[in-house]
C-alpha atoms as a PDB file:
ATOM      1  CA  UNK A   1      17.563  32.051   4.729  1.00  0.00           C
ATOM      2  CA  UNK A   2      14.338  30.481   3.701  1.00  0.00           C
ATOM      3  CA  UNK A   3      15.365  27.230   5.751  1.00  0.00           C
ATOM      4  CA  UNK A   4      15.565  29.627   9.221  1.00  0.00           C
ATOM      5  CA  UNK A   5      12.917  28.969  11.185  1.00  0.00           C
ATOM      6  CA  UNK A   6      14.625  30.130  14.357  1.00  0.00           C
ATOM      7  CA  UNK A   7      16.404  33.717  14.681  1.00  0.00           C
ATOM      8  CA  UNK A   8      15.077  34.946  11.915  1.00  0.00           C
ATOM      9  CA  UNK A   9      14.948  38.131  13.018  1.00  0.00           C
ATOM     10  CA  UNK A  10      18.442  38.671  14.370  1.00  0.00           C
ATOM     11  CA  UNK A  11      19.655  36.756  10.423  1.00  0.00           C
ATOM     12  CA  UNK A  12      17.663  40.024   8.991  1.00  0.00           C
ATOM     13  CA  UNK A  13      18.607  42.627  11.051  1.00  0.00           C
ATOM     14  CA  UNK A  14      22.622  41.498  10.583  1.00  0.00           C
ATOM     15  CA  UNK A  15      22.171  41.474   6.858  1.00  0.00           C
ATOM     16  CA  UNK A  16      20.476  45.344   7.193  1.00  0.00           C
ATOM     17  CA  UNK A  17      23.282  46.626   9.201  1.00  0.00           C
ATOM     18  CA  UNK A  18      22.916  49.876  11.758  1.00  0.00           C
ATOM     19  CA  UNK A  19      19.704  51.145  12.784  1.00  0.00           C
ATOM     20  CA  UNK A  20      19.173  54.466  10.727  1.00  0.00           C
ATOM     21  CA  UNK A  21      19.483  57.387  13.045  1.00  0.00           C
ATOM     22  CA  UNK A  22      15.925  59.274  12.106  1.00  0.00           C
ATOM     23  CA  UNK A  23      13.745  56.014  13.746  1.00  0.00           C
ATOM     24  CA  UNK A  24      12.101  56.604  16.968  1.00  0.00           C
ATOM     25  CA  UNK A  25      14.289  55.095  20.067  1.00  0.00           C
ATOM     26  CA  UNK A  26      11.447  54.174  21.773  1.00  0.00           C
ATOM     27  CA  UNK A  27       8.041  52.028  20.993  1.00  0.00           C
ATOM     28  CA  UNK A  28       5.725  54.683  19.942  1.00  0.00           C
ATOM     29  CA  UNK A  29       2.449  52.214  20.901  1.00  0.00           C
ATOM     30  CA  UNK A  30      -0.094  52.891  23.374  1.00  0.00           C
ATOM     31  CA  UNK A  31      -2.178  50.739  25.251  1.00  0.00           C
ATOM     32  CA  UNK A  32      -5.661  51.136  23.733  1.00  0.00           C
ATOM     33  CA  UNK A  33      -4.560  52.105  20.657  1.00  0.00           C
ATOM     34  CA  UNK A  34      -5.050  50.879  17.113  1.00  0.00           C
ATOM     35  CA  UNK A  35      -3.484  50.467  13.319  1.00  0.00           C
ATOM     36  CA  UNK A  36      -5.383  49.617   9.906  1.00  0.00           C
ATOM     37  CA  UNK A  37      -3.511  48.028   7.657  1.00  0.00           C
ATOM     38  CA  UNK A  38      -4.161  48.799   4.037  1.00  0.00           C
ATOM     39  CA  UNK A  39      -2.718  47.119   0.855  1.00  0.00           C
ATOM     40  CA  UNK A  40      -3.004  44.767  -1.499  1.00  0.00           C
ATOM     41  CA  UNK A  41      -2.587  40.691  -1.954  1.00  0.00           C
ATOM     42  CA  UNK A  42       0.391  41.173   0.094  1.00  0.00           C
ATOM     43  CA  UNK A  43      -1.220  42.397   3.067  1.00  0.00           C
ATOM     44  CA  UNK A  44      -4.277  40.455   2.925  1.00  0.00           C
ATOM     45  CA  UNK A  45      -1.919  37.260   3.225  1.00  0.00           C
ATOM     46  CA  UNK A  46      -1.642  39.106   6.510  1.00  0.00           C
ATOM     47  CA  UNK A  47       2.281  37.517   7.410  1.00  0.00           C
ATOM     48  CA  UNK A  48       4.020  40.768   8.162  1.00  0.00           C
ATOM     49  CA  UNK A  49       0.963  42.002  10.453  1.00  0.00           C
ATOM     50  CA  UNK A  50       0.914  38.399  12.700  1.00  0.00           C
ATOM     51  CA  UNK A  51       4.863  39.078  12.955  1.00  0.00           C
ATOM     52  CA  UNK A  52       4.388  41.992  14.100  1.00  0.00           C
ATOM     53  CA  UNK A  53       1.624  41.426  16.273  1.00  0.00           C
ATOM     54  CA  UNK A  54       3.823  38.396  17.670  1.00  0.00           C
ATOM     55  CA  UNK A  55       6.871  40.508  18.758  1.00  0.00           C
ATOM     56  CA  UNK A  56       4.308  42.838  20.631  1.00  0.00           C
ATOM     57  CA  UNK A  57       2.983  40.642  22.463  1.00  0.00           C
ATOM     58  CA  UNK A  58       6.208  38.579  23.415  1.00  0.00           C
ATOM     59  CA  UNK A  59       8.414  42.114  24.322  1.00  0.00           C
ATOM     60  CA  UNK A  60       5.541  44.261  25.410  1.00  0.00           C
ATOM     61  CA  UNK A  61       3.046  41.791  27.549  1.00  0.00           C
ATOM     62  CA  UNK A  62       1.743  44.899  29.247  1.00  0.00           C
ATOM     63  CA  UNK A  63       0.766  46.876  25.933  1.00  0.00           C
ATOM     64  CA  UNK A  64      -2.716  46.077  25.080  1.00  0.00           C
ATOM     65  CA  UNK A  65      -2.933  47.042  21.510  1.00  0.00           C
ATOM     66  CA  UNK A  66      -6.624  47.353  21.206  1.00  0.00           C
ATOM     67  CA  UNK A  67      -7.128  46.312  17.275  1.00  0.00           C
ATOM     68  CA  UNK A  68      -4.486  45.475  14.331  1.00  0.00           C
ATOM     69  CA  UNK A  69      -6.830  45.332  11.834  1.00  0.00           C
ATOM     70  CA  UNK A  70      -5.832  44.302   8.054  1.00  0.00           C
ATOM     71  CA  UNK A  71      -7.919  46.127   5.120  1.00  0.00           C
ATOM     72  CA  UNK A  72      -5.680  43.779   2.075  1.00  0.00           C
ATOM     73  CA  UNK A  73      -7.094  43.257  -0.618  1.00  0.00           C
ATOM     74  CA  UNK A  74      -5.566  41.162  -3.408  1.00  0.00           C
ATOM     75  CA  UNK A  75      -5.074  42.757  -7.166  1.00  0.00           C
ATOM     76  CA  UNK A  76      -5.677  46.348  -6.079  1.00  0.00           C
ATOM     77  CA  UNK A  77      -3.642  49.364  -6.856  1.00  0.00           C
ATOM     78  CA  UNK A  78      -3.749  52.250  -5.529  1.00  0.00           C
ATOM     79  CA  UNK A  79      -6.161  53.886  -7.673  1.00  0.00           C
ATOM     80  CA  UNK A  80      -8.304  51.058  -5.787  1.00  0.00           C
ATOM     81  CA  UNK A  81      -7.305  52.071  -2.680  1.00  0.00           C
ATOM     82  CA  UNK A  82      -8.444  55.376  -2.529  1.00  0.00           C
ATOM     83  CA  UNK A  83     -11.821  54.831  -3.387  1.00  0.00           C
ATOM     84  CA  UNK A  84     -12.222  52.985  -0.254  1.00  0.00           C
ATOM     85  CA  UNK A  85      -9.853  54.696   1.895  1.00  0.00           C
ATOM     86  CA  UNK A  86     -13.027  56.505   3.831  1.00  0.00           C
ATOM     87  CA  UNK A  87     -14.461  53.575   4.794  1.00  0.00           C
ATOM     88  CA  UNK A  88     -11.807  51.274   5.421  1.00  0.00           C
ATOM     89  CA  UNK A  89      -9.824  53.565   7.240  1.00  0.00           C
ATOM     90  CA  UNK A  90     -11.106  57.288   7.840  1.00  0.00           C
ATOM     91  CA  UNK A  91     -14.302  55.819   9.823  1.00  0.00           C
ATOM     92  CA  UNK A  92     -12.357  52.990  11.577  1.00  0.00           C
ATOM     93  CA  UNK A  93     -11.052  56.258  13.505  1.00  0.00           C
ATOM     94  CA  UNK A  94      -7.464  54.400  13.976  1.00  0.00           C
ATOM     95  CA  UNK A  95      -4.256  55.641  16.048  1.00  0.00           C
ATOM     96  CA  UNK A  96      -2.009  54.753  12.517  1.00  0.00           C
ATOM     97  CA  UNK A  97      -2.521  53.378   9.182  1.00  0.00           C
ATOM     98  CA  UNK A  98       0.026  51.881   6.862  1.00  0.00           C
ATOM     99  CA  UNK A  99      -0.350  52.404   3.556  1.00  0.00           C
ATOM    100  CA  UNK A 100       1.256  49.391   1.289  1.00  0.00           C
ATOM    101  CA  UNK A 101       0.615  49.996  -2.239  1.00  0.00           C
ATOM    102  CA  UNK A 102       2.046  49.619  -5.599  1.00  0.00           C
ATOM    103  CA  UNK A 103       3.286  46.509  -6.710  1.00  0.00           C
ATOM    104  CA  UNK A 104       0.418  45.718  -8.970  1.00  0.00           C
ATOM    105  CA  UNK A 105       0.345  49.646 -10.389  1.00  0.00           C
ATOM    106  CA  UNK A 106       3.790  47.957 -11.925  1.00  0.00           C
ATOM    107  CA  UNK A 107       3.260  44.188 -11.992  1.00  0.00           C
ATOM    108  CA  UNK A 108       0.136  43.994 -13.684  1.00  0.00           C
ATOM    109  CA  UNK A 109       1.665  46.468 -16.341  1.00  0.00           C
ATOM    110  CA  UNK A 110       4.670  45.325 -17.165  1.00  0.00           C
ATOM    111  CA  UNK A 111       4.070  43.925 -20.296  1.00  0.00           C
ATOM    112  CA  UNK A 112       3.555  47.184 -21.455  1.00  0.00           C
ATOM    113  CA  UNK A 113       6.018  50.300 -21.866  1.00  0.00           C
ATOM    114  CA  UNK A 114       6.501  52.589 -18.630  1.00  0.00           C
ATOM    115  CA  UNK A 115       3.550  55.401 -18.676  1.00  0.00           C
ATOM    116  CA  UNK A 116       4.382  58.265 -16.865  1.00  0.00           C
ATOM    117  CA  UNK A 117       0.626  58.649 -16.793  1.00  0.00           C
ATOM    118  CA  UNK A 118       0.594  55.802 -14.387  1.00  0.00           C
ATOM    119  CA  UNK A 119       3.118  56.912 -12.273  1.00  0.00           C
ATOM    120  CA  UNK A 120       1.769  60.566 -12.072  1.00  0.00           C
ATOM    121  CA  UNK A 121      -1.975  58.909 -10.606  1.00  0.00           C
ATOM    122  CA  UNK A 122      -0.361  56.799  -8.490  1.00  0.00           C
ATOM    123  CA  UNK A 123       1.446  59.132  -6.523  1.00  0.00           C
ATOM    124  CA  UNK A 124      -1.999  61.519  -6.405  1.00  0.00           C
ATOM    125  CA  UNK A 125      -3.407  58.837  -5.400  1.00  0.00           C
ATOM    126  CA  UNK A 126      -1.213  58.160  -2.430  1.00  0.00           C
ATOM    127  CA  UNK A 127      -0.445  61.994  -1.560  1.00  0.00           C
ATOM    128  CA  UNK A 128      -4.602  61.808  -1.320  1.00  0.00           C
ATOM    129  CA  UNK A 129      -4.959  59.275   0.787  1.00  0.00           C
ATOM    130  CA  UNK A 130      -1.840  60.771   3.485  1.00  0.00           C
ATOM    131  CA  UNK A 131      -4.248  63.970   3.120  1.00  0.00           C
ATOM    132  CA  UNK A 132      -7.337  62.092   4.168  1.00  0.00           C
ATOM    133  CA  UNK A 133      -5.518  60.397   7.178  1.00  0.00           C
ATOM    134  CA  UNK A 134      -4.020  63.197   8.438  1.00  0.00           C
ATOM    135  CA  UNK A 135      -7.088  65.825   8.183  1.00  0.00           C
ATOM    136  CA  UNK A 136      -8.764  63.359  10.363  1.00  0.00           C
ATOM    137  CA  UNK A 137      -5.762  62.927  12.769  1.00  0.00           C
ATOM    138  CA  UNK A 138      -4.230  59.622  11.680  1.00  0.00           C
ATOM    139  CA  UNK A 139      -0.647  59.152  12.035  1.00  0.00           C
ATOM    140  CA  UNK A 140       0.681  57.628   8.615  1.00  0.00           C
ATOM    141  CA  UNK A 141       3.150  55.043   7.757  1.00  0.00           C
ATOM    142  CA  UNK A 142       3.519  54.662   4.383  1.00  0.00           C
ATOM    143  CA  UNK A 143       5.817  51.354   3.274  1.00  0.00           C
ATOM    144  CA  UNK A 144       7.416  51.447   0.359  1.00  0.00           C
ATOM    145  CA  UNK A 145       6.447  48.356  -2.257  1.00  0.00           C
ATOM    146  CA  UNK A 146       8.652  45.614  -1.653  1.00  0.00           C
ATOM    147  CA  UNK A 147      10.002  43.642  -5.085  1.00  0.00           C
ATOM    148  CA  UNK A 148       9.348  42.269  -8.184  1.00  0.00           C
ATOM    149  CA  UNK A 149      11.445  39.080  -8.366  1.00  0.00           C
ATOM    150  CA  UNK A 150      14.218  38.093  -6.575  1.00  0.00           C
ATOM    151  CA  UNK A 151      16.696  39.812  -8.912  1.00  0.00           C
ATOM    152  CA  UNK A 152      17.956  43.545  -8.054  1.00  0.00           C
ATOM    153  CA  UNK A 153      18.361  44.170 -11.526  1.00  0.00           C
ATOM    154  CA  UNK A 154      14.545  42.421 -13.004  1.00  0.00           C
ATOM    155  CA  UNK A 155      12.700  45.395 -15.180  1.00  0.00           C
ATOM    156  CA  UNK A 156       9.843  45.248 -12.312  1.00  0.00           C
ATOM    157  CA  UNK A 157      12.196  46.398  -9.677  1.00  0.00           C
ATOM    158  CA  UNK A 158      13.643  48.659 -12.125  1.00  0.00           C
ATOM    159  CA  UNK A 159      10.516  50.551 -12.863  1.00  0.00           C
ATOM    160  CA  UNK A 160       9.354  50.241  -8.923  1.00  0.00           C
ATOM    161  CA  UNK A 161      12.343  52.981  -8.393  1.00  0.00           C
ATOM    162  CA  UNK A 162      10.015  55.595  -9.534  1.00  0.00           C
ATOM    163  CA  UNK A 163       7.184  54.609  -7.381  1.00  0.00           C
ATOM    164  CA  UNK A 164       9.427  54.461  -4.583  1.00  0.00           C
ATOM    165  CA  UNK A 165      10.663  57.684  -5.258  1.00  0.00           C
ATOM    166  CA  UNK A 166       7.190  59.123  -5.332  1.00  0.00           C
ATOM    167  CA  UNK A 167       6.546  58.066  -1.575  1.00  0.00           C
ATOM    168  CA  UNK A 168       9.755  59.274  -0.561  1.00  0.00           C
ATOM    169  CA  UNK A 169       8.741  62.749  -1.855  1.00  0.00           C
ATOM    170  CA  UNK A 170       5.273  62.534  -0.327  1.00  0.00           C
ATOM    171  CA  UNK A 171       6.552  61.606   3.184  1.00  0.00           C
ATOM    172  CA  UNK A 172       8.849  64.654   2.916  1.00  0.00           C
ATOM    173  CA  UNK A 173       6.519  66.582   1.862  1.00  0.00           C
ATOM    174  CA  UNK A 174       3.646  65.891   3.973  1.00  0.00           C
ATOM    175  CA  UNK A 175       6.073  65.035   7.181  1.00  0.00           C
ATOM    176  CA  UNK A 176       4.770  61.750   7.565  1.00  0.00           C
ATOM    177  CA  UNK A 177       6.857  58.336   7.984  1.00  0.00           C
ATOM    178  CA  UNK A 178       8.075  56.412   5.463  1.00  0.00           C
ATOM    179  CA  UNK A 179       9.289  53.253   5.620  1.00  0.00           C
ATOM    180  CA  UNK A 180      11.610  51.794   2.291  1.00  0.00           C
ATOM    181  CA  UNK A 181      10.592  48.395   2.256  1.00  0.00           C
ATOM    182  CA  UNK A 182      12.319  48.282  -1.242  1.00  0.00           C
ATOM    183  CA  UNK A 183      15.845  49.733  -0.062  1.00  0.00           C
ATOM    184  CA  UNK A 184      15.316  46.777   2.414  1.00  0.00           C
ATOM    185  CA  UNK A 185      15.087  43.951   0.413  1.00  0.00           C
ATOM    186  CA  UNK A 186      17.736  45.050  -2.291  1.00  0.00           C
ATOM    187  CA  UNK A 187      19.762  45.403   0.422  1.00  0.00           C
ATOM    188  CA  UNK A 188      18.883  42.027   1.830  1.00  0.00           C
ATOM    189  CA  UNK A 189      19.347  40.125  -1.402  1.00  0.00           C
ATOM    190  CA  UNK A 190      22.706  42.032  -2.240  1.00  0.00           C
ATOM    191  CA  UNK A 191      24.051  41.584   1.112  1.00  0.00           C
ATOM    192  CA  UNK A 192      23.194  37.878   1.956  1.00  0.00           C
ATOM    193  CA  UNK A 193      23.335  36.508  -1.681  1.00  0.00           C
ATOM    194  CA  UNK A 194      21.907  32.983  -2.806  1.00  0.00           C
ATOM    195  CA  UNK A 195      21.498  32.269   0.717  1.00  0.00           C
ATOM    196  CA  UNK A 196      19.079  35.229   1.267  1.00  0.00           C
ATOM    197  CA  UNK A 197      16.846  33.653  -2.010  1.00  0.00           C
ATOM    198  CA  UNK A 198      13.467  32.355  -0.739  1.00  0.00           C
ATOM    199  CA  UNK A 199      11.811  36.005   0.123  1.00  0.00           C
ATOM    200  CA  UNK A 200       9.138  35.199  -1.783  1.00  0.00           C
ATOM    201  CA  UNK A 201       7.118  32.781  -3.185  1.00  0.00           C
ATOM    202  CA  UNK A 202       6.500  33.670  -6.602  1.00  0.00           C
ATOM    203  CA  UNK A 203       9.045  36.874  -6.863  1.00  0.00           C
ATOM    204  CA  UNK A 204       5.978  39.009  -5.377  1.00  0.00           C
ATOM    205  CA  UNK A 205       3.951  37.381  -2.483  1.00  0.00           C
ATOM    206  CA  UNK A 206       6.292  36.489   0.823  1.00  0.00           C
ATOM    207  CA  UNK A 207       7.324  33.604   2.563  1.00  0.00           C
ATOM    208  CA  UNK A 208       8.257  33.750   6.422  1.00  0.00           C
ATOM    209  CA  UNK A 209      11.435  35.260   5.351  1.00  0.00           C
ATOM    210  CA  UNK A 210      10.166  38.067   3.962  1.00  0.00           C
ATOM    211  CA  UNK A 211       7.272  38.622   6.218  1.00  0.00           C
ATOM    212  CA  UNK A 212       9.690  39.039   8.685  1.00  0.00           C
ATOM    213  CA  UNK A 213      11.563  41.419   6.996  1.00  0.00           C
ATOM    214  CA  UNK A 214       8.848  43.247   6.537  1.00  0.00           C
ATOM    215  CA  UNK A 215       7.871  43.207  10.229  1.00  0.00           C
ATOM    216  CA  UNK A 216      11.091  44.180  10.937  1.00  0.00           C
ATOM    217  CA  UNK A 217      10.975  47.621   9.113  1.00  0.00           C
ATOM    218  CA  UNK A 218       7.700  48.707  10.653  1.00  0.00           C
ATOM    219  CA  UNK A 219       8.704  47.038  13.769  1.00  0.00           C
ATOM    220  CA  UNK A 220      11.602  49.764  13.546  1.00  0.00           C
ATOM    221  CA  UNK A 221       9.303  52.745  12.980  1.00  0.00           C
ATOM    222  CA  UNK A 222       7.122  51.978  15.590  1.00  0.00           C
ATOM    223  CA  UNK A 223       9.949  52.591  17.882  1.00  0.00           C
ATOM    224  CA  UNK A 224      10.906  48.573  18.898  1.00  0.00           C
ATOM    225  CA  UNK A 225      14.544  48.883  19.540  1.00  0.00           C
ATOM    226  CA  UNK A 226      16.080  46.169  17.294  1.00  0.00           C
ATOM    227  CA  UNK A 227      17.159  44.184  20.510  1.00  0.00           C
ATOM    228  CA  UNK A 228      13.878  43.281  21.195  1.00  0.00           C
ATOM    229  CA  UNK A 229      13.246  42.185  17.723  1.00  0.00           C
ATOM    230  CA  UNK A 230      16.330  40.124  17.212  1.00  0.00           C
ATOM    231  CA  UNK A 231      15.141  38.185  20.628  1.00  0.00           C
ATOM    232  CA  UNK A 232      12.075  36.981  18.913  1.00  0.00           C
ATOM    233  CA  UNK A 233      11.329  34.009  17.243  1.00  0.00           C
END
């Protein structure tokens, strides 16, 4: 996969099968309106966001999407997050934010034994922050965190399960969307094998080919009908 430069986006979308019934059917953009980004390292690299921003502009030249704008910031957690969440999103008064987070609450820990501790602040945290946004009318995405190494079975994506679980129990509680970046790219590297190796660079931080996947699952909950996305490049 990592040697597709062309059609990248159709090679993803074939590996992820059907569309799942609950996404929007139709782009849920306005002209005018805008999203804030917020994450860590892997945001700040910013790859997913110009994807995005690219199949926008090629299948919707009319839509004038007034700001993307990407809050990243590399090493943070989501204990990190929150203390800036006022002024990085709240006062940016944005349509949507995404909220990409948790990769380093794992990562950067893994040398030591799961805490439940940790796990237990990080989805306060996050439940916080969907509180914050939606009080002041923002419409929240929250994505899922992605891998840790190229290996279903590696302890990092192991104890990411958890985390994932968290945010899947936050967007059902608080009605918000979710999108499972994680479910994605298992089901990626399961489904396309050695030839889907090449996600990342270093097991954590993306190359194209898993920018793109990334694009392609908020892409999908922003309502871009996969035929659109598989016809860019």
């Amino acid at each position: 996969m990592v040697q597709m430069t062309k059609g990248i986006f159709a090679v993803i979308l074939a590996l992820l099968g059907p569309r799942p019934a609950d996404l929007p059917d139709q782009l849920q953009l306005k002209s005018g309106d805008t999203l804030v980004a917020i994450g860590d390292s892997i945001t700040q690299q910013g790859g997913y966001l110009r994807d995005v921003d690219k199949v926008l502009a090629g299948q919707y030249p009319n839509l004038k999407i007034a700001k993307l704008i990407n809050k990243g910031i590399g090493g943070q957690k989501a204990e990190d997050l929150v203390k800036r969440f006022d002024k990085d999103v709240i006062r940016l008064k944005p349509t949507y934010v995404t909220i990409s987070i948790g990769i380093n609450d794992v990562w950067h820990r893994l040398a030591k034994p799961h805490d439940p501790q940790v796990l237990a602040e990080y989805r306060e945290n996050v439940a916080k922050m969907v509180d914050l946004a939606q009080v002041a009318g923002i419409r929240v995405i929250l994505l899922t965190p992605t891998i840790i190494d190229e290996d279903p079975g590696s302890e990092g994506n192991q104890r990411l399960a958890a985390y994932v679980e968290a945010e899947k129990q936050i967007a059902s509680e608080k009605q918000c969307q979710l999108v499972d970046l994680h479910g994605m790219f298992l089901t990626v590297l399961k489904r396309g094998g050695r030839a889907a190796r090449g996600l990342t660079k270093d097991g954590v931080h993306m190359n194209p080919p898993g920018d793109a996947l990334m694009a392609v699952g908020l892409l999908r909950a922003l309502g871009v009908p996969d035929a659109k996305i598989a016809a860019s490049h």
